[in-house]
Protein backbone atom coordinates (compact mmCIF):
# COMPACT_ATOMS: atom_id res chain seq x y z
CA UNK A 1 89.91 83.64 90.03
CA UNK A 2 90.37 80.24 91.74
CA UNK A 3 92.55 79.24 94.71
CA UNK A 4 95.41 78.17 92.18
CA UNK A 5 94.94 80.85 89.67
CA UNK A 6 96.06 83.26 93.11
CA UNK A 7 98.17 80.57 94.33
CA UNK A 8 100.40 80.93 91.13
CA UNK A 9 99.73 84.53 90.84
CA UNK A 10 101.12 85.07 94.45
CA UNK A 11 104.38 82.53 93.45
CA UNK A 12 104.99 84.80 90.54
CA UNK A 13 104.56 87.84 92.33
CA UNK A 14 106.99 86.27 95.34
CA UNK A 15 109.72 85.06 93.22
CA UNK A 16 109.87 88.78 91.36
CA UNK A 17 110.15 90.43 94.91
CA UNK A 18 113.00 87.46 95.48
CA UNK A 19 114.84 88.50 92.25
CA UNK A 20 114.09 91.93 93.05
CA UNK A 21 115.68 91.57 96.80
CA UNK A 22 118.50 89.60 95.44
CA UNK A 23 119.80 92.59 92.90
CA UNK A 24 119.52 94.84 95.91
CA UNK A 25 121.65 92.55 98.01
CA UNK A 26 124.46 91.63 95.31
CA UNK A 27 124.30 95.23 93.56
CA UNK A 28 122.51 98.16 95.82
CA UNK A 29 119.67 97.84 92.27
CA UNK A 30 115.98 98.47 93.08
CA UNK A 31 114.80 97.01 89.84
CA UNK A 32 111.56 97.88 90.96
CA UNK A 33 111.80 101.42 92.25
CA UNK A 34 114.17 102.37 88.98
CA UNK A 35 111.13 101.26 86.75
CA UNK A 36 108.66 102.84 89.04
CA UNK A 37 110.43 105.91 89.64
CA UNK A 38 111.95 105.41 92.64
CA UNK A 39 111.57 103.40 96.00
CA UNK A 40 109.56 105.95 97.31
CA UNK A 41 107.41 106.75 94.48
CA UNK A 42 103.51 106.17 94.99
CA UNK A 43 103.41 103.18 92.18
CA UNK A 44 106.79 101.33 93.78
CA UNK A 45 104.97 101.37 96.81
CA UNK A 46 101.81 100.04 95.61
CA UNK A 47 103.85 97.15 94.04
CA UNK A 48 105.99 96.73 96.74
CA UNK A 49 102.56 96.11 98.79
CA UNK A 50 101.07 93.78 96.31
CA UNK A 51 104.00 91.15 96.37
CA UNK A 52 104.14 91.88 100.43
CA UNK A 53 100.48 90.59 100.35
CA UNK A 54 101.41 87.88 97.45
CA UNK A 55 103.76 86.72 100.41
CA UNK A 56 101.76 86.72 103.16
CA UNK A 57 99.44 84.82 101.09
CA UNK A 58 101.72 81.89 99.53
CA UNK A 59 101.93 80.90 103.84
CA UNK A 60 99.45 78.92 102.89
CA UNK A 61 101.31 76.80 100.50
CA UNK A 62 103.20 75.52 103.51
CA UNK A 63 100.15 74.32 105.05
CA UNK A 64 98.15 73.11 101.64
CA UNK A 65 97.58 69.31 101.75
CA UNK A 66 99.71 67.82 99.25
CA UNK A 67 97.56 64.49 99.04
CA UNK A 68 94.97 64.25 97.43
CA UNK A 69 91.32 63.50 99.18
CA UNK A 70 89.15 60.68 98.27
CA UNK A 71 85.51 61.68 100.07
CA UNK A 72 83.21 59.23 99.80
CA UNK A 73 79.89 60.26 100.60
């Protein structure tokens, strides 16, 4: 997979967590852990890992240069 195939995967994966985060905050809702059978449960925790790592790797969006290059060799 290429750098923006996992740069949108990670976006995707960040903006579930978000939603996810945001249900917990407005209604006390785990979306993830009532799926997964519970916060605790071995597969919530694997997912909750994956869109940790999705997050620590969208940092580099902030840094990604947003302008084009033009090398000329």
């Amino acid at each position: 997979m290429n750098s923006n195939g996992m740069n949108n995967t990670a976006l995707i994966l960040v903006i579930l967590g978000a939603i996810n985060w945001l249900l917990i905050g407005l209604f006390s809702f785990d979306l993830v852990g009532s799926i997964l059978g519970g916060q605790l449960s071995v597969l919530a925790r694997i997912v909750f890992v994956i869109v940790g790592i999705a997050g620590l790797w969208s940092i580099n969006l902030l840094f990604k240069d947003k302008v084009p290059r033009h090398d000329h060799a």
